[in-house]
C-alpha atoms as a PDB file:
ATOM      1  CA  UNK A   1       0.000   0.000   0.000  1.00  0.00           C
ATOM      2  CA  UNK A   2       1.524   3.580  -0.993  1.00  0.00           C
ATOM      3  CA  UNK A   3       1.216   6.429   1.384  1.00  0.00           C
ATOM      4  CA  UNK A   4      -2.047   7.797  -0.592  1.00  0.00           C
ATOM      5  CA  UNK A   5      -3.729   4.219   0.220  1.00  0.00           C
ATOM      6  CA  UNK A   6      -3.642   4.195   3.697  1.00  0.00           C
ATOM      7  CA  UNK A   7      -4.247   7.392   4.876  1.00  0.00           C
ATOM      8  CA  UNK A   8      -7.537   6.712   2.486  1.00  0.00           C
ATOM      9  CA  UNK A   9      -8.203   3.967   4.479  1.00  0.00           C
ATOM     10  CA  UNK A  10      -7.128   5.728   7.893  1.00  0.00           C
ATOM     11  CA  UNK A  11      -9.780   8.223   6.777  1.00  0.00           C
ATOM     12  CA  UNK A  12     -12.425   5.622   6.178  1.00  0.00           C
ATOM     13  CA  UNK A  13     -11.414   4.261   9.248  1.00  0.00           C
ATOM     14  CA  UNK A  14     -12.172   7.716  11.099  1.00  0.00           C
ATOM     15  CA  UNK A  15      -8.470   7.548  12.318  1.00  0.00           C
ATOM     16  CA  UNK A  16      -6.967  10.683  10.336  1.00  0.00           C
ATOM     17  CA  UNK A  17      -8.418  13.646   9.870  1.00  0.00           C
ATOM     18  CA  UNK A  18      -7.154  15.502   6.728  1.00  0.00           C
ATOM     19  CA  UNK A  19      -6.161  19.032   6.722  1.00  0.00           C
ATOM     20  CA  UNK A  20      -9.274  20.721   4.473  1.00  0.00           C
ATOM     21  CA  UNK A  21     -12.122  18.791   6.804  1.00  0.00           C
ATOM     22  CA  UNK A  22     -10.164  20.210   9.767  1.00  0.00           C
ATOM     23  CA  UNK A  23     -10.582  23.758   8.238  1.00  0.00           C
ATOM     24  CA  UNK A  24     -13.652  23.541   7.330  1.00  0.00           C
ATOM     25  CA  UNK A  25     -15.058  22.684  10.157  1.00  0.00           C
ATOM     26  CA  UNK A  26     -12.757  25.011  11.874  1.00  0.00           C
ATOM     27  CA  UNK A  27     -14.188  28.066   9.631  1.00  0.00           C
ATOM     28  CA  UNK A  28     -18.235  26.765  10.195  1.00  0.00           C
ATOM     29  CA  UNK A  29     -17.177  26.787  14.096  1.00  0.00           C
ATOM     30  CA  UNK A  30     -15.558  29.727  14.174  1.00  0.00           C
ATOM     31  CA  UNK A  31     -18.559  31.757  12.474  1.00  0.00           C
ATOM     32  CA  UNK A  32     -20.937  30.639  14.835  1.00  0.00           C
ATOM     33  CA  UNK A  33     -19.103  31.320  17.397  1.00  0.00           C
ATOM     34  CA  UNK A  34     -18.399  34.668  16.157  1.00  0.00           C
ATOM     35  CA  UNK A  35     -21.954  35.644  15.033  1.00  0.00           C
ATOM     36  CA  UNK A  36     -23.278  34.200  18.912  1.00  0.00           C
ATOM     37  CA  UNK A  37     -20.273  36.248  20.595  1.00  0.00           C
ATOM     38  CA  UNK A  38     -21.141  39.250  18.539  1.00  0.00           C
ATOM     39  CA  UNK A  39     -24.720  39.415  19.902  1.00  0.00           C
ATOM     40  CA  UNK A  40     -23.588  38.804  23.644  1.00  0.00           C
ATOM     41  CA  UNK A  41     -21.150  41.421  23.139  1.00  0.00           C
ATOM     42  CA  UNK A  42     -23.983  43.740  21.794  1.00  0.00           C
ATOM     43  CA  UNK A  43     -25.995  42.673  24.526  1.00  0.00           C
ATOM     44  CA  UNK A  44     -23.262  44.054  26.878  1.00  0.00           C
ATOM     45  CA  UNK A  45     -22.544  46.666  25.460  1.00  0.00           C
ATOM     46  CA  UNK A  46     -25.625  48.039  25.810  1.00  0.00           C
ATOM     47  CA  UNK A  47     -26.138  47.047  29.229  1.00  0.00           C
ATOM     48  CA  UNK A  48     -24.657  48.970  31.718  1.00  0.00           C
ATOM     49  CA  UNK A  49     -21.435  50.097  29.983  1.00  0.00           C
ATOM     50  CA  UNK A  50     -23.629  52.916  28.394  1.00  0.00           C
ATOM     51  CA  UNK A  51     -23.878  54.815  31.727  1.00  0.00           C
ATOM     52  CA  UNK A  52     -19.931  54.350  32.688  1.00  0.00           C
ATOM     53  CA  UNK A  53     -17.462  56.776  32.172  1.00  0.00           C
ATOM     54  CA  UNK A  54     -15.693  57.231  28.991  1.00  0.00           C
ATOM     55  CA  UNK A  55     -12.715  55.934  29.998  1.00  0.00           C
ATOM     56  CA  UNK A  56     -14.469  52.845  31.440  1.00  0.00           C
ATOM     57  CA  UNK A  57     -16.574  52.566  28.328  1.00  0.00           C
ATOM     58  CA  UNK A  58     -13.297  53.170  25.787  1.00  0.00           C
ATOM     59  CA  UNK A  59     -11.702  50.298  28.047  1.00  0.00           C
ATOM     60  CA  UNK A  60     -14.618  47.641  28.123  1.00  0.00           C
ATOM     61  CA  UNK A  61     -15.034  48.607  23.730  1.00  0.00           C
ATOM     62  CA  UNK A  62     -11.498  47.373  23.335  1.00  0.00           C
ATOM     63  CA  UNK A  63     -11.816  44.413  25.690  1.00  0.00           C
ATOM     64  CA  UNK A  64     -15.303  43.176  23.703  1.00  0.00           C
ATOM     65  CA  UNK A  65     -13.760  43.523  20.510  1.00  0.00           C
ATOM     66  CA  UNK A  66     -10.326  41.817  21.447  1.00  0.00           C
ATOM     67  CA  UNK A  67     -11.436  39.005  24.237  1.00  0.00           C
ATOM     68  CA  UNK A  68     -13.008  36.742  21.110  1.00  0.00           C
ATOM     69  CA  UNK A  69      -9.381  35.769  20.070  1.00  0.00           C
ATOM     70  CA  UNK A  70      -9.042  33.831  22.823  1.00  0.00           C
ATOM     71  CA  UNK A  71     -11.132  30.634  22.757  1.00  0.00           C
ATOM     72  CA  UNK A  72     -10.710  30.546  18.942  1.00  0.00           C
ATOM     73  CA  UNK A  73      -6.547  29.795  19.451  1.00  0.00           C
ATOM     74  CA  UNK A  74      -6.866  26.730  19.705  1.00  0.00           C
ATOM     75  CA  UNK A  75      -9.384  26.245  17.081  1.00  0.00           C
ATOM     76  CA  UNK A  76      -6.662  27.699  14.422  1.00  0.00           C
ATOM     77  CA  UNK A  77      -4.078  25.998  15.978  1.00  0.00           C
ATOM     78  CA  UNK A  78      -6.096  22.589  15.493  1.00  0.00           C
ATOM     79  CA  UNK A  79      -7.096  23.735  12.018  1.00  0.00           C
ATOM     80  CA  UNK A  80      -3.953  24.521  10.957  1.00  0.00           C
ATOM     81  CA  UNK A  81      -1.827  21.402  11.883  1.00  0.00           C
ATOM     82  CA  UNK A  82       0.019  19.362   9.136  1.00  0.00           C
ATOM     83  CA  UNK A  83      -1.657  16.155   7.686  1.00  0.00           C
ATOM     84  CA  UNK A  84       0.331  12.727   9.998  1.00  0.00           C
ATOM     85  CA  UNK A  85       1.651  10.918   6.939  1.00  0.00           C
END
């Protein structure tokens, strides 16, 4: 069996996952999570924020529209790993 033949038959075999599933279900993942954190983050924002300082409210903008990197590192980092030959 050449290389191509058994990681065809890993796949059947639901040992190997190749590189373009893993991004693509990285990418549907990552816009749902994105469109769901968007609306909690609109949610928040206009909560109580909207009565805070300026400072306070320039502060918590920034944190809302940066924090959503976080959980989705490890998502790239999965999608984004080399095919096991």
């Amino acid at each position: 069996m050449t290389v191509t033949h058994r990681s065809q038959a890993a796949l059947r075999k639901g040992m190997v996952m190749g590189m373009r599933l893993r991004k693509l279900i990285g990418t549907v993942v990552m816009l749902l999570f994105i469109i769901a954190y968007a609306l909690i983050a609109m949610a928040v924002a206009e909560g109580r924020i909207t009565q805070a300082p300026k400072l306070v409210q320039t502060l918590a903008y920034v944190v809302l529209g940066l924090i959503w990197i976080i959980p989705l590192m490890p998502l790239v980092r999965w999608m984004a790993k080399p095919d096991k030959s």
